[in-house]
C-alpha atoms as a PDB file:
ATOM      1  CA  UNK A   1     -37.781 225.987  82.529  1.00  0.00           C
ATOM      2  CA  UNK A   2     -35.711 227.667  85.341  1.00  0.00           C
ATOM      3  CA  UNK A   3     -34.575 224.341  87.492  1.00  0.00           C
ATOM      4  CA  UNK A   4     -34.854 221.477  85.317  1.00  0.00           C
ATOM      5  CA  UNK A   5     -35.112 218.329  87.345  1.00  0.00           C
ATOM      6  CA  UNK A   6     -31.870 215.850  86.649  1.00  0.00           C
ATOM      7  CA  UNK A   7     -31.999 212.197  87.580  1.00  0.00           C
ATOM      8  CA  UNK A   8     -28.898 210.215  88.832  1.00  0.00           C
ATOM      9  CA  UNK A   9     -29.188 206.354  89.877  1.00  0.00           C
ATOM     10  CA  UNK A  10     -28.434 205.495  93.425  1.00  0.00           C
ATOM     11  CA  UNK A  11     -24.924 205.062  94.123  1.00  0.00           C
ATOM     12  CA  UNK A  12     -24.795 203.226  97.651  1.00  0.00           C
ATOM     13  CA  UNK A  13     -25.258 203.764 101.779  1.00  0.00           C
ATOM     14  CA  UNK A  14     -21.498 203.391 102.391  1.00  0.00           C
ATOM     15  CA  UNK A  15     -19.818 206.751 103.641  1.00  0.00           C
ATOM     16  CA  UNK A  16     -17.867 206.546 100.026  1.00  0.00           C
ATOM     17  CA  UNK A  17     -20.757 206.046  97.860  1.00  0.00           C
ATOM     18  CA  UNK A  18     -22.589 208.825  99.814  1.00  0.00           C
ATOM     19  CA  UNK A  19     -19.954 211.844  99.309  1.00  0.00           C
ATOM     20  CA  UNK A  20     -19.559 210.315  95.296  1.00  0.00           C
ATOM     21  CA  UNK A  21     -22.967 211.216  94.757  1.00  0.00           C
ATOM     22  CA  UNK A  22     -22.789 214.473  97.101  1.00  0.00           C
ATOM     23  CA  UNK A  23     -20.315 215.698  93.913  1.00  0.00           C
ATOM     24  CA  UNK A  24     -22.502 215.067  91.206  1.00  0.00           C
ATOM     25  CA  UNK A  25     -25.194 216.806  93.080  1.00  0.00           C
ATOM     26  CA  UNK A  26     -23.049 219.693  94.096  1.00  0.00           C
ATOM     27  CA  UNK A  27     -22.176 220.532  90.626  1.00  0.00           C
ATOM     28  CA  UNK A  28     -25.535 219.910  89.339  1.00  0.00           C
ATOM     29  CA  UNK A  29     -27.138 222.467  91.742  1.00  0.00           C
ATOM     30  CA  UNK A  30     -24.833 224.997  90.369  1.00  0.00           C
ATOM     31  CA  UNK A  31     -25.005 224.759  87.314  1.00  0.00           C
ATOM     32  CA  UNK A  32     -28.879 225.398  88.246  1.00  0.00           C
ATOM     33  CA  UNK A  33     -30.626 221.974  88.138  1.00  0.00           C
ATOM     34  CA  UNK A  34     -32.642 220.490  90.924  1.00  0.00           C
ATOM     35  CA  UNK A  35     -30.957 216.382  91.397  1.00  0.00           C
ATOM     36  CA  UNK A  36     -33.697 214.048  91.770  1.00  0.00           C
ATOM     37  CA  UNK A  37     -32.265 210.826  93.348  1.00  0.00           C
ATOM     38  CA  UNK A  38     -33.150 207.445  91.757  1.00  0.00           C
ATOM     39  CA  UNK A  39     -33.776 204.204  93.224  1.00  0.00           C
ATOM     40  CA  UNK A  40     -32.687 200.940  91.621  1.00  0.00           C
ATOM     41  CA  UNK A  41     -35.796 199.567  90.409  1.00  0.00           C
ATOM     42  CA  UNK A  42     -35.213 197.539  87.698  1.00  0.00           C
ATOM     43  CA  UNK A  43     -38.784 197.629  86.267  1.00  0.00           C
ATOM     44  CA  UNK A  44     -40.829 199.398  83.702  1.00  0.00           C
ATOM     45  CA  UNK A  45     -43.324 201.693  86.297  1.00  0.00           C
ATOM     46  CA  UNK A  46     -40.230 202.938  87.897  1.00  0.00           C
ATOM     47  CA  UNK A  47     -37.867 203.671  84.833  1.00  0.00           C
ATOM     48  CA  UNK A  48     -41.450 205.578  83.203  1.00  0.00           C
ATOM     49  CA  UNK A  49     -41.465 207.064  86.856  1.00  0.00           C
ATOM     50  CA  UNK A  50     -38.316 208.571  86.027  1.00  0.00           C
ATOM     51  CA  UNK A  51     -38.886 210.166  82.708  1.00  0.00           C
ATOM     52  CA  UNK A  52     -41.705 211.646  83.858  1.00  0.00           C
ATOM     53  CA  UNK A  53     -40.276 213.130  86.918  1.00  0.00           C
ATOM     54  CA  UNK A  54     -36.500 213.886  85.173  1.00  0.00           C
ATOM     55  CA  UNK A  55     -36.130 216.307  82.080  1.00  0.00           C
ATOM     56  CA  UNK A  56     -32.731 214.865  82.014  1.00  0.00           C
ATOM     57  CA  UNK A  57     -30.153 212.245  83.434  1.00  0.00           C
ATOM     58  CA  UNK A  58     -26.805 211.779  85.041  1.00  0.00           C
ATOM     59  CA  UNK A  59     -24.935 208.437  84.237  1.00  0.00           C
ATOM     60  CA  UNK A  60     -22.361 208.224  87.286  1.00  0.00           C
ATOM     61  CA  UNK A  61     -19.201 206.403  88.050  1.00  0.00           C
ATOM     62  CA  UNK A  62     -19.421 203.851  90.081  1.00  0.00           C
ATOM     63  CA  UNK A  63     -18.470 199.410  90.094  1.00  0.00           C
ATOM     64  CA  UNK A  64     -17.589 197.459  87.018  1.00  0.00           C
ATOM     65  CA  UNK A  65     -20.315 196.254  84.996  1.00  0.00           C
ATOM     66  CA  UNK A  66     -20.639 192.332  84.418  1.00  0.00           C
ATOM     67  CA  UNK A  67     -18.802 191.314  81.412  1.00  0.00           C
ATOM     68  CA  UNK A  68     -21.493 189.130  80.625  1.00  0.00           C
ATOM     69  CA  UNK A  69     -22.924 191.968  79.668  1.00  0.00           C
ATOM     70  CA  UNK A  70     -20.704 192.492  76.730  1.00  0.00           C
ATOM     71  CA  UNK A  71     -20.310 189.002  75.727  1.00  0.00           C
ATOM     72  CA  UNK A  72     -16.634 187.864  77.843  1.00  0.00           C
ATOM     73  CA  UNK A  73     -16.275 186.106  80.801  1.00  0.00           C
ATOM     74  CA  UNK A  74     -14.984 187.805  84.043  1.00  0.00           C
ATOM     75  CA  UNK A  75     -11.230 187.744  84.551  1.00  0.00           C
ATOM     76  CA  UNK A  76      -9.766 188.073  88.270  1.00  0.00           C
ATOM     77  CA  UNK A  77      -8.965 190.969  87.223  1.00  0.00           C
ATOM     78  CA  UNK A  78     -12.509 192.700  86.893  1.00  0.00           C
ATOM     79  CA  UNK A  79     -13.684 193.543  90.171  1.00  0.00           C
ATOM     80  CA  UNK A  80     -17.056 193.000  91.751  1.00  0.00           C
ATOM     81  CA  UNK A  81     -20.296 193.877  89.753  1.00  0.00           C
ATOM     82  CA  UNK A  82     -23.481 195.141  91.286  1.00  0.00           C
ATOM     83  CA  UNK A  83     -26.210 193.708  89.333  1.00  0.00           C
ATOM     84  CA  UNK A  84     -29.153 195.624  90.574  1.00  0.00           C
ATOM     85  CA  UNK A  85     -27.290 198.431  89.662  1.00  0.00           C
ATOM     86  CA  UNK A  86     -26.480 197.151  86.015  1.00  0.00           C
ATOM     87  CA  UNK A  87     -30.070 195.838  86.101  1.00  0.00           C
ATOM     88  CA  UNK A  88     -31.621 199.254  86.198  1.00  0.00           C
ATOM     89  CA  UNK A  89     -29.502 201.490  84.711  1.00  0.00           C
ATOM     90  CA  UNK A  90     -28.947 199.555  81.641  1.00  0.00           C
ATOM     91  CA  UNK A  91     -33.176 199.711  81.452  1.00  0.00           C
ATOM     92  CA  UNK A  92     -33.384 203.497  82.085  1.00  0.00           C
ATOM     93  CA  UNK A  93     -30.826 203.981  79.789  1.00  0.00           C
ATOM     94  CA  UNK A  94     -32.245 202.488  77.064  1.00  0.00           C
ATOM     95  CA  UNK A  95     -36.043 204.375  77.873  1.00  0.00           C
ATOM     96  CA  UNK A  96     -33.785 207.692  78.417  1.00  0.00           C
ATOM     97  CA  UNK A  97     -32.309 207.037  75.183  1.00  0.00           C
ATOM     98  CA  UNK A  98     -36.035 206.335  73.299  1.00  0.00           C
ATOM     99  CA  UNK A  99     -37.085 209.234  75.357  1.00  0.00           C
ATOM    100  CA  UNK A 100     -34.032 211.441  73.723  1.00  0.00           C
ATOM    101  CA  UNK A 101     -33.591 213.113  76.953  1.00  0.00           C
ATOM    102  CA  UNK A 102     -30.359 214.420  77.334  1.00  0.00           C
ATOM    103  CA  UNK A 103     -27.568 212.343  78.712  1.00  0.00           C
ATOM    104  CA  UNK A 104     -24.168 212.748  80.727  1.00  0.00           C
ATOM    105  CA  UNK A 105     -22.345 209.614  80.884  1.00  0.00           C
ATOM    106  CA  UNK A 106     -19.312 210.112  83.838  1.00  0.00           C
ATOM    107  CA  UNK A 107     -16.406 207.593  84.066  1.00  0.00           C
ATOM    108  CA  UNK A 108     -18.532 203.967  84.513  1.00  0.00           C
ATOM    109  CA  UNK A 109     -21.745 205.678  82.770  1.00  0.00           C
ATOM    110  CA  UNK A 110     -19.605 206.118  79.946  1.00  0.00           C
ATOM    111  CA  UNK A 111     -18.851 202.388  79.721  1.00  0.00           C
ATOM    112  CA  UNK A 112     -22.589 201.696  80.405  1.00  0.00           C
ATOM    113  CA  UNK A 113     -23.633 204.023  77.126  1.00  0.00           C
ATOM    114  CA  UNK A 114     -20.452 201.741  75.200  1.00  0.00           C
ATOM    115  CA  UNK A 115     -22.253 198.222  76.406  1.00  0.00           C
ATOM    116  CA  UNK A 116     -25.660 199.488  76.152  1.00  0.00           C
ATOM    117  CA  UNK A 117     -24.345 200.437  72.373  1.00  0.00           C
ATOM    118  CA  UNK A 118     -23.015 196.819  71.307  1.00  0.00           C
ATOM    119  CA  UNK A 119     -19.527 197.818  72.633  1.00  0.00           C
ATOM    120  CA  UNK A 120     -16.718 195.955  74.642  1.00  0.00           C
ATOM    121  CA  UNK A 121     -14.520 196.987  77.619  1.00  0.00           C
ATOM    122  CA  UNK A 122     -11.241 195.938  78.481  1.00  0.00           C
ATOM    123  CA  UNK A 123     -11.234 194.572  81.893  1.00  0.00           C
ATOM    124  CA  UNK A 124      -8.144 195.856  83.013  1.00  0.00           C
ATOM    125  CA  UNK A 125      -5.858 198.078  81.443  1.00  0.00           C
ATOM    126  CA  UNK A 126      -3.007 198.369  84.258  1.00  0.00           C
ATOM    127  CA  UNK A 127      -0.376 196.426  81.660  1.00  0.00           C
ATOM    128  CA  UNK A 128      -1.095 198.635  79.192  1.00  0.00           C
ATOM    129  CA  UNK A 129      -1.410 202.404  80.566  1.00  0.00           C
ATOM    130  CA  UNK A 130       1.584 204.635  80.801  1.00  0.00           C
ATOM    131  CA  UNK A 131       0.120 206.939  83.424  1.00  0.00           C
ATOM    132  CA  UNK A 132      -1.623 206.339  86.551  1.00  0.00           C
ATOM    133  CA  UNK A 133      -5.173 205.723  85.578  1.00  0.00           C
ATOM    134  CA  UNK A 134      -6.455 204.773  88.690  1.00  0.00           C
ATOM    135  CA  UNK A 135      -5.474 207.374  91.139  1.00  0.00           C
ATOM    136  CA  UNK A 136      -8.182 208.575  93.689  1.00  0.00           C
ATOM    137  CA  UNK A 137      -5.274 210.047  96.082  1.00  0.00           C
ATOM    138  CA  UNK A 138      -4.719 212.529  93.324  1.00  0.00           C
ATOM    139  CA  UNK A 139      -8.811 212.860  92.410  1.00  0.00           C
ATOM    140  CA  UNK A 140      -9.134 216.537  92.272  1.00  0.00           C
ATOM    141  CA  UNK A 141      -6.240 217.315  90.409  1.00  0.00           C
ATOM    142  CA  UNK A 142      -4.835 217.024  86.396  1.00  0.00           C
ATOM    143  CA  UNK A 143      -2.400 213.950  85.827  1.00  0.00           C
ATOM    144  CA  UNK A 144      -2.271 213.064  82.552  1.00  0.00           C
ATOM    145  CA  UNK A 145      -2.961 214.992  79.409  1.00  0.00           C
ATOM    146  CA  UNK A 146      -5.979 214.264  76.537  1.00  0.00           C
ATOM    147  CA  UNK A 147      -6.566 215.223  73.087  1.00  0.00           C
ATOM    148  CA  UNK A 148      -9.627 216.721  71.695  1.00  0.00           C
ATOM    149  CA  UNK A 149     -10.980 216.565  68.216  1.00  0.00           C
ATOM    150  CA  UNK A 150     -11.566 219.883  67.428  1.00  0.00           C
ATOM    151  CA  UNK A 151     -14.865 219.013  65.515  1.00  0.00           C
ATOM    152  CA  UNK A 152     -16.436 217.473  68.551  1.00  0.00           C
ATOM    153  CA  UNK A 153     -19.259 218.645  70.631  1.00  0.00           C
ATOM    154  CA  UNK A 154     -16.700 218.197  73.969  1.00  0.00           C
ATOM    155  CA  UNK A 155     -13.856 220.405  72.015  1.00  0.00           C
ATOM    156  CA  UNK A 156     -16.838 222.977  71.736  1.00  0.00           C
ATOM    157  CA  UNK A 157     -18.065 223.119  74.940  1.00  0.00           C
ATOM    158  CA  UNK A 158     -14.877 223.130  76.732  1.00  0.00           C
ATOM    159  CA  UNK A 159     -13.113 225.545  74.205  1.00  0.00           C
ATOM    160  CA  UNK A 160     -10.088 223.568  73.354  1.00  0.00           C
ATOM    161  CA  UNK A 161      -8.435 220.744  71.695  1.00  0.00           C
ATOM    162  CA  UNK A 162      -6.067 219.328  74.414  1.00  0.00           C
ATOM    163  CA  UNK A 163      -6.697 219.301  77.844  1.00  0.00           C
ATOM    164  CA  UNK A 164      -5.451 217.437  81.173  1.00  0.00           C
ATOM    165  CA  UNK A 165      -7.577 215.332  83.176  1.00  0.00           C
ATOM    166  CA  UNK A 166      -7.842 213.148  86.520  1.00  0.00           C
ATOM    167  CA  UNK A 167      -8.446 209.531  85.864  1.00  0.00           C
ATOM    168  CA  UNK A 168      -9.985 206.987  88.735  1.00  0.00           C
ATOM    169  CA  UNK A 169     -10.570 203.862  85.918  1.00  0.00           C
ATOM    170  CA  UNK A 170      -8.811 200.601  85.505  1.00  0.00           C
ATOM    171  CA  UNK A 171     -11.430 199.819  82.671  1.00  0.00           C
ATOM    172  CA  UNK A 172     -11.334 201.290  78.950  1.00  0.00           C
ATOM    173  CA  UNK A 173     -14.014 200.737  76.091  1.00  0.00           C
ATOM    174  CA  UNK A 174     -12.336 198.332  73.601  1.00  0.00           C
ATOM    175  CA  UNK A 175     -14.580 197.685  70.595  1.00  0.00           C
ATOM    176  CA  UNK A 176     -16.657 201.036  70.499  1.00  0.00           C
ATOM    177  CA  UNK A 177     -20.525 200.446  70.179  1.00  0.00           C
ATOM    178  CA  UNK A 178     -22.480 201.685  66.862  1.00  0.00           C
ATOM    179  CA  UNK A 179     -23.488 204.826  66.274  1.00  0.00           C
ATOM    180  CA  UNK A 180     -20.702 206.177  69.146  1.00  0.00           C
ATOM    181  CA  UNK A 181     -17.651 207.243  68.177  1.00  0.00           C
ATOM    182  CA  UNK A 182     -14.417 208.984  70.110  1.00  0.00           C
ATOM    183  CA  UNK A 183     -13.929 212.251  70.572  1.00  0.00           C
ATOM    184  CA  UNK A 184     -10.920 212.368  72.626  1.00  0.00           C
ATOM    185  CA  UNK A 185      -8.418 209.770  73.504  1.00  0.00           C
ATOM    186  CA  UNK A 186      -5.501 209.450  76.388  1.00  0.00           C
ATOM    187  CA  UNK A 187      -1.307 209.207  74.986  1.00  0.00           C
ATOM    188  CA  UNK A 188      -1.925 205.348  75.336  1.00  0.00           C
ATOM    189  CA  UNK A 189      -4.881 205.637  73.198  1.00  0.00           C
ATOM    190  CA  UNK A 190      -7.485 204.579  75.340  1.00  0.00           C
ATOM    191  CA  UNK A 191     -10.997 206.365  74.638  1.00  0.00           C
ATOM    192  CA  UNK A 192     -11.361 209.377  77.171  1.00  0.00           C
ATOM    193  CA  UNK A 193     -15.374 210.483  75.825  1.00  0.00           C
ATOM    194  CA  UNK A 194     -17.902 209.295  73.695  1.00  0.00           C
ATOM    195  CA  UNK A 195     -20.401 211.312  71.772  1.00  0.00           C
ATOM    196  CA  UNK A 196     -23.642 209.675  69.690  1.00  0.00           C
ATOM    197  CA  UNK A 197     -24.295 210.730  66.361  1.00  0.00           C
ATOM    198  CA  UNK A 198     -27.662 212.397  65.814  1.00  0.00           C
ATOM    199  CA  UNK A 199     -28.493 212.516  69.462  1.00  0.00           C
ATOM    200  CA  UNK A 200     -30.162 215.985  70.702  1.00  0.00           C
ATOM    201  CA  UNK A 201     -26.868 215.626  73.627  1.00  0.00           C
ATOM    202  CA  UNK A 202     -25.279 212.515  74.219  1.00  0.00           C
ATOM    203  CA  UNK A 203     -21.753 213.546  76.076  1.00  0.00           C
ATOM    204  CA  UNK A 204     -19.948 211.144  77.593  1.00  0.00           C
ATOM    205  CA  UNK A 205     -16.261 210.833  79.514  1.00  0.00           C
ATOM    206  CA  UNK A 206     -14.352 208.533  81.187  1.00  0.00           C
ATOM    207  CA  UNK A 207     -12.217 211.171  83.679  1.00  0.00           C
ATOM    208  CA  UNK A 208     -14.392 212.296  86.725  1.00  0.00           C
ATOM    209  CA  UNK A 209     -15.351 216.198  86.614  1.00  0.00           C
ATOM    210  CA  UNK A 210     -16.924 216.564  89.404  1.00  0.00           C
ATOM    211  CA  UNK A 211     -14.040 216.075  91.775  1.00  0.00           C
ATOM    212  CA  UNK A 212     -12.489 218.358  89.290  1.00  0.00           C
ATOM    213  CA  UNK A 213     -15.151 221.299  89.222  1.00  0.00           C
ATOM    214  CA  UNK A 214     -14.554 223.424  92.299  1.00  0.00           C
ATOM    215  CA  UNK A 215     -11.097 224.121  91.237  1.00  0.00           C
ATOM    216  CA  UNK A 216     -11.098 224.011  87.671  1.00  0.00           C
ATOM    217  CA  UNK A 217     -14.236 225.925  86.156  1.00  0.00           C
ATOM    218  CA  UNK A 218     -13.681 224.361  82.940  1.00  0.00           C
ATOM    219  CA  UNK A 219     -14.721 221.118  83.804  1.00  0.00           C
ATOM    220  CA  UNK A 220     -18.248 222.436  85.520  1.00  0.00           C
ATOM    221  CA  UNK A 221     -19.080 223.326  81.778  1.00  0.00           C
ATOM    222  CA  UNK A 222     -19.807 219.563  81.409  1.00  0.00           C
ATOM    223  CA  UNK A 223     -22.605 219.986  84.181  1.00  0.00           C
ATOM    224  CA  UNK A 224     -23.872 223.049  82.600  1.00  0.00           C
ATOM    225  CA  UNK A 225     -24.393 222.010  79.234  1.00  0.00           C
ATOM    226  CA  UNK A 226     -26.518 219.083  80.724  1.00  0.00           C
ATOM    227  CA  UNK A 227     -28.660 221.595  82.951  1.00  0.00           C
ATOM    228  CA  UNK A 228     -28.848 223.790  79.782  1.00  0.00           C
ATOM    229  CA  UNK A 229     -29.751 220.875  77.319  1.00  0.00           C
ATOM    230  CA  UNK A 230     -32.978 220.346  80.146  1.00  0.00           C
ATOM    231  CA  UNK A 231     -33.895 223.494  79.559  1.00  0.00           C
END
């Protein structure tokens, strides 16, 4: 399979939303993968739609996810859910999952696969962070460091065991869901990726590569290893 076909949720009409998802296709295209665009139809006939079209799928950043969906009530701290967009990513998730198509879980996609798992978030983790974690002025550049284990599939792929990373969350997983576990955490010790055990490819992290790609090659190996999983 030359272009395998990736799917990635809709992310919004706003002029913000729009150029978010204009990354993840830009680094998806070159890596080699044709983006297929999915609309948030939260029922069966679309999700089957979707593994039929997609030989993979991109899990993108995007709102907070209701906390109901984790078992806490909202603090007024969380900010404001989409439901349709919980709605129907949750449900392709879990058919994507059954399907064991391979998976990239970005910044609130990686919280998604942590719910989806039994896991918790922590709704805000401004008093608790000692570097700016939610810093979209300084998107496309390194501000605080990470550490890898060297036994992971991310240490692999990126060919190291430290490594410094944007961050545009205010968000962590807290309890981590079954059958995930943490491959690389931040100095404060919040989780920075999650990879699922005995999963074809399963990669999730909680920094945002694509803003990071053009300039730092290393992180486009995260889009890569998705196209080349599709293949």
């Amino acid at each position: 399979m030359l272009y395998p076909t990736i799917g990635i949720p809709f992310m919004g009409t706003g002029i913000f939303r729009r150029y978010d998802q204009y990354q993840y296709t830009r680094c998806l295209q070159r890596a080699g993968a044709t983006v297929q665009t999915l609309a948030l139809h939260a029922f069966s006939g679309a999700v089957d739609a979707a593994l039929e079209k997609c030989d993979g799928f991109l899990f993108p950043g995007g709102p907070d996810i209701q906390p109901e969906r984790y078992g806490q009530d909202r603090l007024p701290s969380c900010r404001e859910p989409e439901p349709a967009r919980d709605d129907f990513e949750f449900l392709l998730l879990g058919a994507a999952l059954a399907a064991q198509k391979p998976l990239l879980c970005i910044g609130r996609g990686m919280q998604l696969l942590n719910v989806a798992f039994g896991g918790t978030l922590m709704q805000d983790i401004r008093l608790k962070q000692e570097y700016q974690h939610s810093d979209f002025w300084h998107r496309t550049s390194a501000t605080h460091p990470i550490d890898l284990d060297p036994d992971s599939l991310l240490s692999d792929l990126l060919d190291t065991d430290t490594l410094s990373v944007n961050s545009l969350h205010h968000q962590a997983v807290d309890e981590v869901g079954e059958g995930l576990w943490i491959p690389a955490d931040s100095p404060e010790g919040f989780a920075e990726a999650l990879e699922l055990e005995d999963y074809p490819f399963c990669l999730a992290v909680q920094w945002r590569p694509e803003y990071m790609a053009g300039r730092t090659p290393v992180q486009q190996r995260l889009f890569q290893a998705l196209t080349d999983a599709c293949r």
